[in-house]
C-alpha atoms as a PDB file:
ATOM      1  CA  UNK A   1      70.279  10.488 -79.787  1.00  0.00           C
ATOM      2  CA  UNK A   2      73.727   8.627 -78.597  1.00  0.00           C
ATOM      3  CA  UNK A   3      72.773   5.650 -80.639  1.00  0.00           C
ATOM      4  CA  UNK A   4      72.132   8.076 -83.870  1.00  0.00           C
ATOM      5  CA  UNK A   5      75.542   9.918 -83.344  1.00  0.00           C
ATOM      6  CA  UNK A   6      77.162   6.508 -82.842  1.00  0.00           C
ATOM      7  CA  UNK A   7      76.006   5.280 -86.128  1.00  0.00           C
ATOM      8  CA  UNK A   8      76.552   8.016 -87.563  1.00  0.00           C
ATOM      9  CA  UNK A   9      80.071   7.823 -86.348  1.00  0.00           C
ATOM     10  CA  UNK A  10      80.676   4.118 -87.150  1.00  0.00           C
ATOM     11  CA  UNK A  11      79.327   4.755 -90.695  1.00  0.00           C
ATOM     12  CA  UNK A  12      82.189   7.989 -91.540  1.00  0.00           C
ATOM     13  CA  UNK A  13      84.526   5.240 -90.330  1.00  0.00           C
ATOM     14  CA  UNK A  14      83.855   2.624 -91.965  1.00  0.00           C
ATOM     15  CA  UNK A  15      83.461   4.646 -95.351  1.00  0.00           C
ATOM     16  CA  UNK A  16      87.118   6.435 -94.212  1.00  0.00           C
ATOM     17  CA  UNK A  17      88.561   2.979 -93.948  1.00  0.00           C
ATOM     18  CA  UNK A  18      87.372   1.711 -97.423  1.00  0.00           C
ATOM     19  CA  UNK A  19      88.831   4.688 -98.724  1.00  0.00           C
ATOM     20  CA  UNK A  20      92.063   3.871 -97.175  1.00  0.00           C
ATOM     21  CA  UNK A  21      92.126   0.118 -98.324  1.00  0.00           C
ATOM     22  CA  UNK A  22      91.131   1.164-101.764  1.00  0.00           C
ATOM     23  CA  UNK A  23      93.982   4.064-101.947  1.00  0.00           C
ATOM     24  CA  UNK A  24      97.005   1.330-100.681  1.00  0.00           C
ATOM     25  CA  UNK A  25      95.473  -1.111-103.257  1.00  0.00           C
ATOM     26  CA  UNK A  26      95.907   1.963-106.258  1.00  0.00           C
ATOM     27  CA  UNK A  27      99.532   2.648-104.702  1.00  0.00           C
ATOM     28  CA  UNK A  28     100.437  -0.490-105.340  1.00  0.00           C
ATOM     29  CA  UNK A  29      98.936  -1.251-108.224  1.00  0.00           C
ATOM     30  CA  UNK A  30      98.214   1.977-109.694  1.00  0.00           C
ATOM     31  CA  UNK A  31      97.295   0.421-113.263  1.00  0.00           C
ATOM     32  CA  UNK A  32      94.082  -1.386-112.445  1.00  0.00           C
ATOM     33  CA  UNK A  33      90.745  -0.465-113.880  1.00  0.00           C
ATOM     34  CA  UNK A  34      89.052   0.532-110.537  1.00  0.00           C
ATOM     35  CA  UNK A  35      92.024   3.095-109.584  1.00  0.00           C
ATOM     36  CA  UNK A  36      91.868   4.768-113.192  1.00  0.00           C
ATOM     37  CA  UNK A  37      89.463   7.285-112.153  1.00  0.00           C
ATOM     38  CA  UNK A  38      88.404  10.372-113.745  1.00  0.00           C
ATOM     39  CA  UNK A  39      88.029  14.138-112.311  1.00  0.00           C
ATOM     40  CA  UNK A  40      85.323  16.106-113.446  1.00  0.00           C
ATOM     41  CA  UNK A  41      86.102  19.527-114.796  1.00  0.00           C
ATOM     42  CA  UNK A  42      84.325  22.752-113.462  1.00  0.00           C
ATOM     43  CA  UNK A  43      85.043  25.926-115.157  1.00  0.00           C
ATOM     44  CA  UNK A  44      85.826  29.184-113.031  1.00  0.00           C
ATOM     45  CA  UNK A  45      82.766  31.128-114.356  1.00  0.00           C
ATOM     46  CA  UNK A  46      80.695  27.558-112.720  1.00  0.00           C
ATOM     47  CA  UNK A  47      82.269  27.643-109.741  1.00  0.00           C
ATOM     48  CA  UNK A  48      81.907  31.111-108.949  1.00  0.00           C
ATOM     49  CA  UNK A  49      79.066  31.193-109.205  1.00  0.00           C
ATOM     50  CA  UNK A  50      78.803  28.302-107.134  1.00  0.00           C
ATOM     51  CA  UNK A  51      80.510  30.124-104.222  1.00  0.00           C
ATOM     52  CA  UNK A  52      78.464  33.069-105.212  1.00  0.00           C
ATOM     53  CA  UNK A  53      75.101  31.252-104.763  1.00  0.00           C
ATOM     54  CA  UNK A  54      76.530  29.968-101.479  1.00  0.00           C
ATOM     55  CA  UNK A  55      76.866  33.289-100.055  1.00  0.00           C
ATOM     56  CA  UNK A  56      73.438  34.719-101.045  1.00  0.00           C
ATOM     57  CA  UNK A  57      72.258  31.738 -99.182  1.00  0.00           C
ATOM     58  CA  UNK A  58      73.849  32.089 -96.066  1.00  0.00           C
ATOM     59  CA  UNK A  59      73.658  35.925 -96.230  1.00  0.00           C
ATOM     60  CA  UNK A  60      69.828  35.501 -96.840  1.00  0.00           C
ATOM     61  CA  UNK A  61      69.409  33.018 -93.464  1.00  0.00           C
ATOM     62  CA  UNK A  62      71.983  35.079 -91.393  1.00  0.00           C
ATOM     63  CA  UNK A  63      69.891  38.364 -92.151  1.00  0.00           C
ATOM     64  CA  UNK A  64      66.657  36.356 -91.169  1.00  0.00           C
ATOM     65  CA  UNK A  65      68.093  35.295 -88.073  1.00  0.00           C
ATOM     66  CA  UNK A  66      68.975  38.746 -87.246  1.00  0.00           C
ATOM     67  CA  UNK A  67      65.905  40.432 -87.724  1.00  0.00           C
ATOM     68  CA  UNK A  68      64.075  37.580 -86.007  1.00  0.00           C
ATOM     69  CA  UNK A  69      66.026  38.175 -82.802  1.00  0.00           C
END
């Protein structure tokens, strides 16, 4: 299980660490193809009822867990 958790570990760091190199790169060169990135658009209606799925979902476990103990 250590060796999982360390992989697991070394892997969110390594991915953190690309991030990082490939955010200074944009800073200082903020016109390149590769740091023109686009955000995708939710509307509010989508992401409520986003959140509101969410919440059935961990209503609907917590509940089961309840009754089960």
């Amino acid at each position: 299980m250590k060796v999982l958790s360390l992989a697991g570990i070394s892997a969110a760091a390594y991915g953190l660490m690309n991030s990082a190199v490939l955010a200074s790169d944009c800073i200082t060169a903020p016109f390149k193809p590769e740091c023109q990135t686009s955000v995708p658009e939710i509307s509010a209606m989508e992401g409520t009822a986003a959140l509101v799925a969410l919440a059935a979902v961990v209503l609907l476990v917590w509940e089961r867990r309840r009754r089960a103990a």
